[in-house]
ModelCIF file with pLDDT and N, C-alpha, C, O atoms, coordinates in Angstrom:
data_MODEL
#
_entry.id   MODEL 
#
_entity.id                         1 
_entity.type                       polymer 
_entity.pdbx_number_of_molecules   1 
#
_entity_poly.entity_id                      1 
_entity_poly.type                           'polypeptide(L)' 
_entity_poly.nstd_linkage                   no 
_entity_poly.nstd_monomer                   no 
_entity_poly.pdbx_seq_one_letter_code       
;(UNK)(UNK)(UNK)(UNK)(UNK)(UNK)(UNK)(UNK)(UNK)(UNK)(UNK)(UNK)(UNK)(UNK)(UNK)(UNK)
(UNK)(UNK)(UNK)(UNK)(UNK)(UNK)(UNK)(UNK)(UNK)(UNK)(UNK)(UNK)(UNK)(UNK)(UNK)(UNK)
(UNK)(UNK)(UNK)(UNK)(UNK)(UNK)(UNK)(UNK)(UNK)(UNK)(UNK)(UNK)(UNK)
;
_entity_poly.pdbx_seq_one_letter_code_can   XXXXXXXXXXXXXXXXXXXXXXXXXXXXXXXXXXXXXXXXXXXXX 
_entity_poly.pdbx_strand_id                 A 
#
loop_
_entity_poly_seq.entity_id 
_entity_poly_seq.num 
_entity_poly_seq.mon_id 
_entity_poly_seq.hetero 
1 1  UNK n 
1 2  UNK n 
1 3  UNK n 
1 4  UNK n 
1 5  UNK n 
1 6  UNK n 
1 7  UNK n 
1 8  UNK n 
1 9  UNK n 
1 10 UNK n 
1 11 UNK n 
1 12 UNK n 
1 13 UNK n 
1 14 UNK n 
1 15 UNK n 
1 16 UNK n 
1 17 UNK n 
1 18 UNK n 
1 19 UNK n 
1 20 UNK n 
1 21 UNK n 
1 22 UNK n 
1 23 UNK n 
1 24 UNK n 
1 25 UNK n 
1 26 UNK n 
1 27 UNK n 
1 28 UNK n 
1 29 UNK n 
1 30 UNK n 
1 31 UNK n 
1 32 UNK n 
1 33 UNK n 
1 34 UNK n 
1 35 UNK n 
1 36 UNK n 
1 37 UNK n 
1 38 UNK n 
1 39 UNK n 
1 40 UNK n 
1 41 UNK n 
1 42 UNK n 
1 43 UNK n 
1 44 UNK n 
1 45 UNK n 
#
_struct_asym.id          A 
_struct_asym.entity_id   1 
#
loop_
_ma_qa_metric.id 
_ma_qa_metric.mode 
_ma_qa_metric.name 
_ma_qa_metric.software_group_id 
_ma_qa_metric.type 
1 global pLDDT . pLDDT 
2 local  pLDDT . pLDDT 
#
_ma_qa_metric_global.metric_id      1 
_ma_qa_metric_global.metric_value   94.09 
_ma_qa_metric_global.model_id       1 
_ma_qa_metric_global.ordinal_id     1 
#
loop_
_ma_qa_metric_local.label_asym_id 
_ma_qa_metric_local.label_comp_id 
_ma_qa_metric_local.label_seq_id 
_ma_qa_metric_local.metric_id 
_ma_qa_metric_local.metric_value 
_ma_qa_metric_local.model_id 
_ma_qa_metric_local.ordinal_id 
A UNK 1  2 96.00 1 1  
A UNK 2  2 96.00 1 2  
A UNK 3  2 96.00 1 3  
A UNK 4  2 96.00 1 4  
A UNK 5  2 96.00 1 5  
A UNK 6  2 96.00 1 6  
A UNK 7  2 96.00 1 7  
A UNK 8  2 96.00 1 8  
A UNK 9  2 96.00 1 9  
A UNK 10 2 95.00 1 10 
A UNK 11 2 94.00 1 11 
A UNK 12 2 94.00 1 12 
A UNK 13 2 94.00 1 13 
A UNK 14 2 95.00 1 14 
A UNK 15 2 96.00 1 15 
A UNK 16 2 95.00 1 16 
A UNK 17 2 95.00 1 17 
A UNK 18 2 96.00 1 18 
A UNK 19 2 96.00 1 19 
A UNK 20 2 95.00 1 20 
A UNK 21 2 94.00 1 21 
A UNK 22 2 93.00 1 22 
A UNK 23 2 95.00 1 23 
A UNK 24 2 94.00 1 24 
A UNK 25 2 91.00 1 25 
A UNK 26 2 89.00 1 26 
A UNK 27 2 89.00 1 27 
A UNK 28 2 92.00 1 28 
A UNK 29 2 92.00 1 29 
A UNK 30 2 91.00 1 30 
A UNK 31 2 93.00 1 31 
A UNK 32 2 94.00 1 32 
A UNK 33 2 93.00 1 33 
A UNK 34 2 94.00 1 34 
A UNK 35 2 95.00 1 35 
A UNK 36 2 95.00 1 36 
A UNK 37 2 94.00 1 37 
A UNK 38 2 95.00 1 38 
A UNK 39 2 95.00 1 39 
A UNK 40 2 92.00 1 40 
A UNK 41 2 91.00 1 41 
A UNK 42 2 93.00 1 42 
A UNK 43 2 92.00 1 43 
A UNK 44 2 94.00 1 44 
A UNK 45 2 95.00 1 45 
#
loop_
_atom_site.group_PDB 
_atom_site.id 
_atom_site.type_symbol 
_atom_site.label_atom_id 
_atom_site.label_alt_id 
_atom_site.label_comp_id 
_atom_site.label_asym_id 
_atom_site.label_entity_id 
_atom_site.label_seq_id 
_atom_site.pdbx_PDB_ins_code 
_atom_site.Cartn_x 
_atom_site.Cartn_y 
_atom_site.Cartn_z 
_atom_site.occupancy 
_atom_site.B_iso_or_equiv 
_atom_site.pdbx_formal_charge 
_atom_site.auth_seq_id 
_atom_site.auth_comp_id 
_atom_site.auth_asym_id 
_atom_site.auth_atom_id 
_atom_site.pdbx_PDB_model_num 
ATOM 1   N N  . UNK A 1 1  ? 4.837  11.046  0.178   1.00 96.00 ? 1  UNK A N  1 
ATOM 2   C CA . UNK A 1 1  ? 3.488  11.083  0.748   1.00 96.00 ? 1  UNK A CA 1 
ATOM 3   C C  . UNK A 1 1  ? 2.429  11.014  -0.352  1.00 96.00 ? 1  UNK A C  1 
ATOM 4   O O  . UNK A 1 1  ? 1.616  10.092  -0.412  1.00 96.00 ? 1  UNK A O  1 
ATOM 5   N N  . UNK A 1 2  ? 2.471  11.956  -1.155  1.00 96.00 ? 2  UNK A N  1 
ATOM 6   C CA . UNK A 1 2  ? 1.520  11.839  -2.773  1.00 96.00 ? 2  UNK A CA 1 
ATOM 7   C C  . UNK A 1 2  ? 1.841  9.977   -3.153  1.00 96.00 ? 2  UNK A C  1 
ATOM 8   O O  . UNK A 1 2  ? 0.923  9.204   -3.428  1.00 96.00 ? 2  UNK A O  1 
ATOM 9   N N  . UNK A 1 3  ? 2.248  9.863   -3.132  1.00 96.00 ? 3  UNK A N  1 
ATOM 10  C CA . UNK A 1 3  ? 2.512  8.267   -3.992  1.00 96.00 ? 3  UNK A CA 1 
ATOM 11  C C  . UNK A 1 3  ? 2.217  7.167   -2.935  1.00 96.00 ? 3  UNK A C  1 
ATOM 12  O O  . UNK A 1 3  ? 2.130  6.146   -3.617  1.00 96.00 ? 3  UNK A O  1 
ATOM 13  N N  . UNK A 1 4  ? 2.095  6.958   -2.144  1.00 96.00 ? 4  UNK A N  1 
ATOM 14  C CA . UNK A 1 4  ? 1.813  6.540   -0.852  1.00 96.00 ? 4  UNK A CA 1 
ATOM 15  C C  . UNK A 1 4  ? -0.101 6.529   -0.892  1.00 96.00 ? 4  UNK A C  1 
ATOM 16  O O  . UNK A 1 4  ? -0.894 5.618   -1.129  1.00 96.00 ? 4  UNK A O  1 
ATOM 17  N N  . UNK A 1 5  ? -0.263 7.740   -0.599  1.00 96.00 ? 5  UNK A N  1 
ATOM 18  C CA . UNK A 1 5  ? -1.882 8.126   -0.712  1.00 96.00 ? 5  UNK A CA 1 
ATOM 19  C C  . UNK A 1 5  ? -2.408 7.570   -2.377  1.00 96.00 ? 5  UNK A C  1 
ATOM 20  O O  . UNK A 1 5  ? -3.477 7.010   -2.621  1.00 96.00 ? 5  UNK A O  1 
ATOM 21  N N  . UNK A 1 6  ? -1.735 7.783   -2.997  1.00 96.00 ? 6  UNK A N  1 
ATOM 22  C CA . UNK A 1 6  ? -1.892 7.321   -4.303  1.00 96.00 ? 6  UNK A CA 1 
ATOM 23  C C  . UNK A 1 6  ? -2.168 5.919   -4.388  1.00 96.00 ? 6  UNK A C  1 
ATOM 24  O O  . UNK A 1 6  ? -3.261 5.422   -4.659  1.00 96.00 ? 6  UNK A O  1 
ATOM 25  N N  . UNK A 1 7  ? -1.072 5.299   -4.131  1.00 96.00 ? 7  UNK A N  1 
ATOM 26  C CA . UNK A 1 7  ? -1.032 3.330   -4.050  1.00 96.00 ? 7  UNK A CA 1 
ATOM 27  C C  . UNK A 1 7  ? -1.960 3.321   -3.048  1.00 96.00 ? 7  UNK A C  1 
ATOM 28  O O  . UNK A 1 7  ? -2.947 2.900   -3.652  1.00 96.00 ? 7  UNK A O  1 
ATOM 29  N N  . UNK A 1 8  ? -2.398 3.557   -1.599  1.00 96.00 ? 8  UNK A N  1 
ATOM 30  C CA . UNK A 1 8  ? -2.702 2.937   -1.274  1.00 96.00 ? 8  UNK A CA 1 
ATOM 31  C C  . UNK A 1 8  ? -4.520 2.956   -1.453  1.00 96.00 ? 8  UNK A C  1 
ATOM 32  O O  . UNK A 1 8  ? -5.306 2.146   -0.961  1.00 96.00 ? 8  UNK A O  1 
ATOM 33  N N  . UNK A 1 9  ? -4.861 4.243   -2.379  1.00 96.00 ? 9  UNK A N  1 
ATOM 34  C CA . UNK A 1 9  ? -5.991 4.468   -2.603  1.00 96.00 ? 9  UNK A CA 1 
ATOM 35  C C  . UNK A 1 9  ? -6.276 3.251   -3.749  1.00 96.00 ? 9  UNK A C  1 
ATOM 36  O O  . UNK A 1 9  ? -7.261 2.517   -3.671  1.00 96.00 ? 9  UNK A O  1 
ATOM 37  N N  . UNK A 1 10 ? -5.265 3.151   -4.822  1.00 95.00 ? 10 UNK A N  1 
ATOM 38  C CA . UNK A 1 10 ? -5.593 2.461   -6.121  1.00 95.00 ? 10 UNK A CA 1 
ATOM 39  C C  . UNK A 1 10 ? -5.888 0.848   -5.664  1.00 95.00 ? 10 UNK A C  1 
ATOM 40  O O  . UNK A 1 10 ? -6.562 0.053   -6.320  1.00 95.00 ? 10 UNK A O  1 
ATOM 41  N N  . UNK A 1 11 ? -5.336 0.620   -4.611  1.00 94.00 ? 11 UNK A N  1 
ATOM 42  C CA . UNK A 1 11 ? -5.039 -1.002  -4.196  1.00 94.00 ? 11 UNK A CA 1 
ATOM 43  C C  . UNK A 1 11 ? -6.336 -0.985  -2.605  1.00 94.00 ? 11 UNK A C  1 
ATOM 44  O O  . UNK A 1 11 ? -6.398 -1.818  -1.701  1.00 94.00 ? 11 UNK A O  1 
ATOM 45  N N  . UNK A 1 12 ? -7.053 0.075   -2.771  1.00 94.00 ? 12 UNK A N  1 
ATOM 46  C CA . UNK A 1 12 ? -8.409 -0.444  -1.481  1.00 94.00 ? 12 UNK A CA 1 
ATOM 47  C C  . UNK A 1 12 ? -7.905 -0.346  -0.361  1.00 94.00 ? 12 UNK A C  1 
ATOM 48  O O  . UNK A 1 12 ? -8.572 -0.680  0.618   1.00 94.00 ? 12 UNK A O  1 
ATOM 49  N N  . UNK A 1 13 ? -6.787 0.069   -0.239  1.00 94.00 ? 13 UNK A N  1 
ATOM 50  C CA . UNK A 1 13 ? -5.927 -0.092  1.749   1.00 94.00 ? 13 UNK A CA 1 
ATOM 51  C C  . UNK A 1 13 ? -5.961 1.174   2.452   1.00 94.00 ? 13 UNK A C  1 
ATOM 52  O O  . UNK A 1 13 ? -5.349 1.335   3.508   1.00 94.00 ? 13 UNK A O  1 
ATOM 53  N N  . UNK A 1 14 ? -6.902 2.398   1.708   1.00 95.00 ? 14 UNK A N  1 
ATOM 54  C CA . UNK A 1 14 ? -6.450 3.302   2.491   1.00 95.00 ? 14 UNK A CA 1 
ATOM 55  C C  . UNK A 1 14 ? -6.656 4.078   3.577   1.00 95.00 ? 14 UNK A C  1 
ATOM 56  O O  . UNK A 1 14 ? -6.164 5.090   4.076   1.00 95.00 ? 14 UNK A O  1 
ATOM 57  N N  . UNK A 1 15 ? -8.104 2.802   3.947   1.00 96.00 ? 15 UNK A N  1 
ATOM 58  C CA . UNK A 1 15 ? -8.427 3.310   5.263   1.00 96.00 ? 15 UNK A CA 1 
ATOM 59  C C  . UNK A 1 15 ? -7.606 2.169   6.418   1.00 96.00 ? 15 UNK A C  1 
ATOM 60  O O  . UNK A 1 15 ? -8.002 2.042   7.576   1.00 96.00 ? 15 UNK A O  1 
ATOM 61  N N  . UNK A 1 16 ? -6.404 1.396   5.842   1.00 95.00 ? 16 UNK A N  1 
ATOM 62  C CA . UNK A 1 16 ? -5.310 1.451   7.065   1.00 95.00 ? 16 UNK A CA 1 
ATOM 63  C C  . UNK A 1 16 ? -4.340 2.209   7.282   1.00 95.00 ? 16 UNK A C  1 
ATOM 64  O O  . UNK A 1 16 ? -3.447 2.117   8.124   1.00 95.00 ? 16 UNK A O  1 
ATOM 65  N N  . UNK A 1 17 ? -4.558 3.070   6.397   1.00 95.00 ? 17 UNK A N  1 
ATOM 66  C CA . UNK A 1 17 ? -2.996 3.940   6.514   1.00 95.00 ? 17 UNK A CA 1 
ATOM 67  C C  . UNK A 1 17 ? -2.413 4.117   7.918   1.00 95.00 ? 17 UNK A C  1 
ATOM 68  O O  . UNK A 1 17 ? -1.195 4.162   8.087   1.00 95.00 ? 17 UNK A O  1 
ATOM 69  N N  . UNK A 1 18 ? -3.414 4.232   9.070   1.00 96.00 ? 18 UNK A N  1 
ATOM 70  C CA . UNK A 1 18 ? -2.739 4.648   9.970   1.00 96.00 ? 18 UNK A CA 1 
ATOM 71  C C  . UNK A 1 18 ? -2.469 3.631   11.089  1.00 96.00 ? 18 UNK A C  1 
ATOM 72  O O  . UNK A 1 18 ? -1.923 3.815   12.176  1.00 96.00 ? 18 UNK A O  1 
ATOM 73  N N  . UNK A 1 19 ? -2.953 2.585   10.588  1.00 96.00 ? 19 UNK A N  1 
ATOM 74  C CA . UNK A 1 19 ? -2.485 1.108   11.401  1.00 96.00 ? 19 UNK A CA 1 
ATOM 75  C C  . UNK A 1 19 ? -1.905 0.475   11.095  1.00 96.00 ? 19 UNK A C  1 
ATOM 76  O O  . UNK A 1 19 ? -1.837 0.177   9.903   1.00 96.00 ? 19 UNK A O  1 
ATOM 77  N N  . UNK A 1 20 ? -0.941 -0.241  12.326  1.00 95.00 ? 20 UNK A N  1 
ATOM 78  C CA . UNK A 1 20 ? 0.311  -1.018  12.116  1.00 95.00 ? 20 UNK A CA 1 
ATOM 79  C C  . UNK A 1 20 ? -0.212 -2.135  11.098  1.00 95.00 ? 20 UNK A C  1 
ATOM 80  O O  . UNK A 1 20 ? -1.392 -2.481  11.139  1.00 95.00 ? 20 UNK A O  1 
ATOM 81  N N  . UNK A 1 21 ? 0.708  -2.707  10.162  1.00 94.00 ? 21 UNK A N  1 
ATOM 82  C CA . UNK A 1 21 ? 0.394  -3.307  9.578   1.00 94.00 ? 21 UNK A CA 1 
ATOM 83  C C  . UNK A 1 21 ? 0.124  -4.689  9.957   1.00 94.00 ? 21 UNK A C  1 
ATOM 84  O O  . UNK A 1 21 ? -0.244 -5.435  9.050   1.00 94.00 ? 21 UNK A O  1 
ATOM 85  N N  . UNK A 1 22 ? 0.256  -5.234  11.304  1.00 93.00 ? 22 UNK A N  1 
ATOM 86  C CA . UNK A 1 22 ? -0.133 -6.465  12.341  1.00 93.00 ? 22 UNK A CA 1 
ATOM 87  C C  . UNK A 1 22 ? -1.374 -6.574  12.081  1.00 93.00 ? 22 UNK A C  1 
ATOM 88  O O  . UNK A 1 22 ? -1.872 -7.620  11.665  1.00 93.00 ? 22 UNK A O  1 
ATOM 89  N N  . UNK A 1 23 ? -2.048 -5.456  12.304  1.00 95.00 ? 23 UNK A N  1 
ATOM 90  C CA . UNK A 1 23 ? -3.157 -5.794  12.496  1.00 95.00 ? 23 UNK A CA 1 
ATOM 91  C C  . UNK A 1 23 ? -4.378 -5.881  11.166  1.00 95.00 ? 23 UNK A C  1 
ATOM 92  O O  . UNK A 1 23 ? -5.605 -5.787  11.136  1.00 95.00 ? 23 UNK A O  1 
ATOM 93  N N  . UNK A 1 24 ? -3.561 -6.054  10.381  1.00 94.00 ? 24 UNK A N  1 
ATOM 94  C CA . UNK A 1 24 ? -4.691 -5.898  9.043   1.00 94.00 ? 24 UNK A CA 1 
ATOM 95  C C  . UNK A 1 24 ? -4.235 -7.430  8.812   1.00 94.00 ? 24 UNK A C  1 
ATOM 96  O O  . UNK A 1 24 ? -3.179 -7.956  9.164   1.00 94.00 ? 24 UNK A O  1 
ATOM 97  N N  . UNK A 1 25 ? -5.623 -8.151  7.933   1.00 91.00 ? 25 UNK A N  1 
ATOM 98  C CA . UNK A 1 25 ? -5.550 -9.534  6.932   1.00 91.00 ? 25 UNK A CA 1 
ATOM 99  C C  . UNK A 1 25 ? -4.960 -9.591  6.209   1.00 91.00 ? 25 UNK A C  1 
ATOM 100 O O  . UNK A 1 25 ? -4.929 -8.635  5.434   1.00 91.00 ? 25 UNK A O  1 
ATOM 101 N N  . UNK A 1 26 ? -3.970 -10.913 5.938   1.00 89.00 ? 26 UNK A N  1 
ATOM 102 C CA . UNK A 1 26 ? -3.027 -10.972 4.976   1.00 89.00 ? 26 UNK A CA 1 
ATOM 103 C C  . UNK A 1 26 ? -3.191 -10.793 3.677   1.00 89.00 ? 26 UNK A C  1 
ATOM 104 O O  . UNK A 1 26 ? -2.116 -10.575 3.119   1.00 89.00 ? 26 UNK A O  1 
ATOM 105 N N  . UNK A 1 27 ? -4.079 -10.799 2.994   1.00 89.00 ? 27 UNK A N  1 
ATOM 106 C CA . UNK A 1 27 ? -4.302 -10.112 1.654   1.00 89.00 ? 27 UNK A CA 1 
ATOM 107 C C  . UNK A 1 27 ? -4.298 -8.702  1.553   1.00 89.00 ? 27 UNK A C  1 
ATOM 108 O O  . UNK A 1 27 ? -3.875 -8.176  0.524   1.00 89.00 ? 27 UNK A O  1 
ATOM 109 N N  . UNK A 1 28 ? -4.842 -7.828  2.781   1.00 92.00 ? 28 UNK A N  1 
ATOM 110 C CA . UNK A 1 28 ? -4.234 -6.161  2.904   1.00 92.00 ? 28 UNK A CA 1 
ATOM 111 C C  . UNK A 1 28 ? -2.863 -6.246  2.984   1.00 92.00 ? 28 UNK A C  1 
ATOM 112 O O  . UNK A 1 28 ? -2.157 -5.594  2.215   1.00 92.00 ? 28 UNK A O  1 
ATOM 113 N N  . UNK A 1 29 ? -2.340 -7.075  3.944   1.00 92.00 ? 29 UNK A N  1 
ATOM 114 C CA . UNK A 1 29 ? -1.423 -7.114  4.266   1.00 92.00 ? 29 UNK A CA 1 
ATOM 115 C C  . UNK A 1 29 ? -0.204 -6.667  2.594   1.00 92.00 ? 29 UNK A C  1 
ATOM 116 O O  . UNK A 1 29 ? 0.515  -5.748  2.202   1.00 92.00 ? 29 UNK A O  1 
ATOM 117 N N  . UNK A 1 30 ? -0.703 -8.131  2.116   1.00 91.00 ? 30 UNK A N  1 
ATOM 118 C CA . UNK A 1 30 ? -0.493 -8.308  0.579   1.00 91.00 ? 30 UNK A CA 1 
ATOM 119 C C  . UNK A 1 30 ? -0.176 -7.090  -0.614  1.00 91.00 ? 30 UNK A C  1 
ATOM 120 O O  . UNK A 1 30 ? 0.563  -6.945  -1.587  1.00 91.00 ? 30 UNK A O  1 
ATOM 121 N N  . UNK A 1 31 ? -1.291 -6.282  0.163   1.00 93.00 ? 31 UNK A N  1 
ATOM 122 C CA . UNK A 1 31 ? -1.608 -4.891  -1.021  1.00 93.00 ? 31 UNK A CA 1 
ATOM 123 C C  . UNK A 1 31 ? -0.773 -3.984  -0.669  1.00 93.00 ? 31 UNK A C  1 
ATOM 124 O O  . UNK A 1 31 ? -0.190 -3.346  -1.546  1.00 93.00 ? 31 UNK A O  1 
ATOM 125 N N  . UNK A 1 32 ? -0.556 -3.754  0.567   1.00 94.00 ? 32 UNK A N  1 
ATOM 126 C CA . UNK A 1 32 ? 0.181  -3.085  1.504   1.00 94.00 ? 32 UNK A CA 1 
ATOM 127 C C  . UNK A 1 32 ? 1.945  -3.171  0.424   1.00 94.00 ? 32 UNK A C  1 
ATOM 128 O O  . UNK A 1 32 ? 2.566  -2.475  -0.380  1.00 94.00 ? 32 UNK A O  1 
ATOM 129 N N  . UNK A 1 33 ? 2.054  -4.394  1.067   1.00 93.00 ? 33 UNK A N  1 
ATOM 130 C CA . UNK A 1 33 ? 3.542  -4.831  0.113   1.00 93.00 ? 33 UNK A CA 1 
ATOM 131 C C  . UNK A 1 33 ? 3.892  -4.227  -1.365  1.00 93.00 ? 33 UNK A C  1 
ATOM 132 O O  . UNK A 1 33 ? 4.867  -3.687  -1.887  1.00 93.00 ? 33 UNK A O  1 
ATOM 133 N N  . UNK A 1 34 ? 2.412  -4.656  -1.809  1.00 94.00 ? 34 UNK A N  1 
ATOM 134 C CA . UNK A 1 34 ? 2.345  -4.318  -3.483  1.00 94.00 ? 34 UNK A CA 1 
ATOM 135 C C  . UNK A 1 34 ? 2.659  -2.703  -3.546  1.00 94.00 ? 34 UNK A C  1 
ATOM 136 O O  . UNK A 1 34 ? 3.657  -2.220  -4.080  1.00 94.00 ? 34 UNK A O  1 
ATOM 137 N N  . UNK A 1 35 ? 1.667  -2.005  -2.930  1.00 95.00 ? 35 UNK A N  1 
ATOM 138 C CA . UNK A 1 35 ? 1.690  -0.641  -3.113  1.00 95.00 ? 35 UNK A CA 1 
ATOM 139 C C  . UNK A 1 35 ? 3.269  -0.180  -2.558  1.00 95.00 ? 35 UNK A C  1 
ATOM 140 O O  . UNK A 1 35 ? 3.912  0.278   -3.503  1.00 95.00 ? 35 UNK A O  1 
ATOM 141 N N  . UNK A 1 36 ? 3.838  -0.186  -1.613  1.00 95.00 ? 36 UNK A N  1 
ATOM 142 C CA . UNK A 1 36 ? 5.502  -0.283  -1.589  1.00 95.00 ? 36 UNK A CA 1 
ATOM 143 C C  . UNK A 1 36 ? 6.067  -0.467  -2.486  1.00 95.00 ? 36 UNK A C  1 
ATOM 144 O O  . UNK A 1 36 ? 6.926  0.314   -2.896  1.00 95.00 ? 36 UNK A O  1 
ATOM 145 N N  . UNK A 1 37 ? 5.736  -1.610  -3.085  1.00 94.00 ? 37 UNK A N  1 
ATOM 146 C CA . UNK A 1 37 ? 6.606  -1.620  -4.152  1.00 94.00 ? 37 UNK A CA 1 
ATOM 147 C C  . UNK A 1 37 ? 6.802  -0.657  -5.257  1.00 94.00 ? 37 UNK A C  1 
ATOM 148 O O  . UNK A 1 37 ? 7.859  -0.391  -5.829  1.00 94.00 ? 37 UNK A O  1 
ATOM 149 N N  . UNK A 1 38 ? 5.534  -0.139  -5.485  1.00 95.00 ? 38 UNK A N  1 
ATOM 150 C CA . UNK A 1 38 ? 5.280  0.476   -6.643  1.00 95.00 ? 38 UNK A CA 1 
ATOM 151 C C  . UNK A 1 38 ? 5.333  2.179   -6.047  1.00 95.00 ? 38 UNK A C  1 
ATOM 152 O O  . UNK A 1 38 ? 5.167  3.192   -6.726  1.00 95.00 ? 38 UNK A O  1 
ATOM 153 N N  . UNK A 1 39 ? 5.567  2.105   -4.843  1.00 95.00 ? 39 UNK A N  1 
ATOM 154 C CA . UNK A 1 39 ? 5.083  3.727   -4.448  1.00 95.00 ? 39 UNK A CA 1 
ATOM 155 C C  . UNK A 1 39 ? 6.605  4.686   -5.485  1.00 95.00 ? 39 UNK A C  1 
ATOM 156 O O  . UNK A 1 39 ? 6.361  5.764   -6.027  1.00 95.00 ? 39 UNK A O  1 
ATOM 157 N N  . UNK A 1 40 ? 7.473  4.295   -5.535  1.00 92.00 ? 40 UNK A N  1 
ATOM 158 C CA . UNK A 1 40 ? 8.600  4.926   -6.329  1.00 92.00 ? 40 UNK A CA 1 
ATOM 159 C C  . UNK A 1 40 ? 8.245  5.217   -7.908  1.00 92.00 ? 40 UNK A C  1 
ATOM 160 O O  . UNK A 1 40 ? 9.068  5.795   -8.618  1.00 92.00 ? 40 UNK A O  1 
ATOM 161 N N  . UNK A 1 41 ? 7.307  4.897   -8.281  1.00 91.00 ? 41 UNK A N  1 
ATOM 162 C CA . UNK A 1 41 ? 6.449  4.815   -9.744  1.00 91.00 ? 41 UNK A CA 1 
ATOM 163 C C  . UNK A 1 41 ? 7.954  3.864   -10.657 1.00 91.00 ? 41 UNK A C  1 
ATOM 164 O O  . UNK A 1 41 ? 8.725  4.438   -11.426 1.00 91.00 ? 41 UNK A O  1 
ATOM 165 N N  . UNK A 1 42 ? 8.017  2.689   -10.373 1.00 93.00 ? 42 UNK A N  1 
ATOM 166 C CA . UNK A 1 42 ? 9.484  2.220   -10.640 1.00 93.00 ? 42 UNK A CA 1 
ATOM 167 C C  . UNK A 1 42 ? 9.286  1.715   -12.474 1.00 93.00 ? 42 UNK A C  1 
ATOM 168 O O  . UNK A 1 42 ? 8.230  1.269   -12.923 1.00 93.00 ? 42 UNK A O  1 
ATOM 169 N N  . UNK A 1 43 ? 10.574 1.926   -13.309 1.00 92.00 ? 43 UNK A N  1 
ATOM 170 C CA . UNK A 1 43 ? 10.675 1.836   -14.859 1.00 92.00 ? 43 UNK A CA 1 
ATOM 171 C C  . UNK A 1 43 ? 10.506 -0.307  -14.887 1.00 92.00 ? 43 UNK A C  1 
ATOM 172 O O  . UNK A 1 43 ? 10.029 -1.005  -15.781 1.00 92.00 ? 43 UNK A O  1 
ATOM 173 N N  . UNK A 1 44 ? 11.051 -0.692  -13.685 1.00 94.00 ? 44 UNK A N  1 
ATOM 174 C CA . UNK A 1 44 ? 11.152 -2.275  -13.554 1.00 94.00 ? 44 UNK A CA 1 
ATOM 175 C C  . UNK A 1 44 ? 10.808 -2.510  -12.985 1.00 94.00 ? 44 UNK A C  1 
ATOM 176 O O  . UNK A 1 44 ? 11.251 -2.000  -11.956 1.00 94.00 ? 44 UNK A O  1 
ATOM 177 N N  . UNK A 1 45 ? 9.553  -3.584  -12.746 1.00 95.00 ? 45 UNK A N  1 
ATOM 178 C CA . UNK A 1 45 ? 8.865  -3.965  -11.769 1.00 95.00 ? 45 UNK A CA 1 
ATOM 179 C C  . UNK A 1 45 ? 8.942  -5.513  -11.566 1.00 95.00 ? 45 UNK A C  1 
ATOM 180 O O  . UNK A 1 45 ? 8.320  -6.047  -10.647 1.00 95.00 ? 45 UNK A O  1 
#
């Protein structure tokens, strides 16, 4: 949850947090993905 709120604050998305991701523009969409990726704070990206 901390890392989540984290990414999705750093990447501008975090006032979708609570909507399906359908309904946001594909570049949120985009950030959305990104911040997933990174929510594990990963050594390889």
């Amino acid at each position: 949850k901390k890392n989540t709120e984290k990414w999705l604050k750093r990447l501008e998305v975090e006032e979708y947090a609570k909507r399906k991701l359908e309904t946001l523009s594909k570049g949120n969409q985009q950030k959305v993905q990104l911040a997933a990726t990174l929510v594990c704070d990963p050594d390889i990206v």
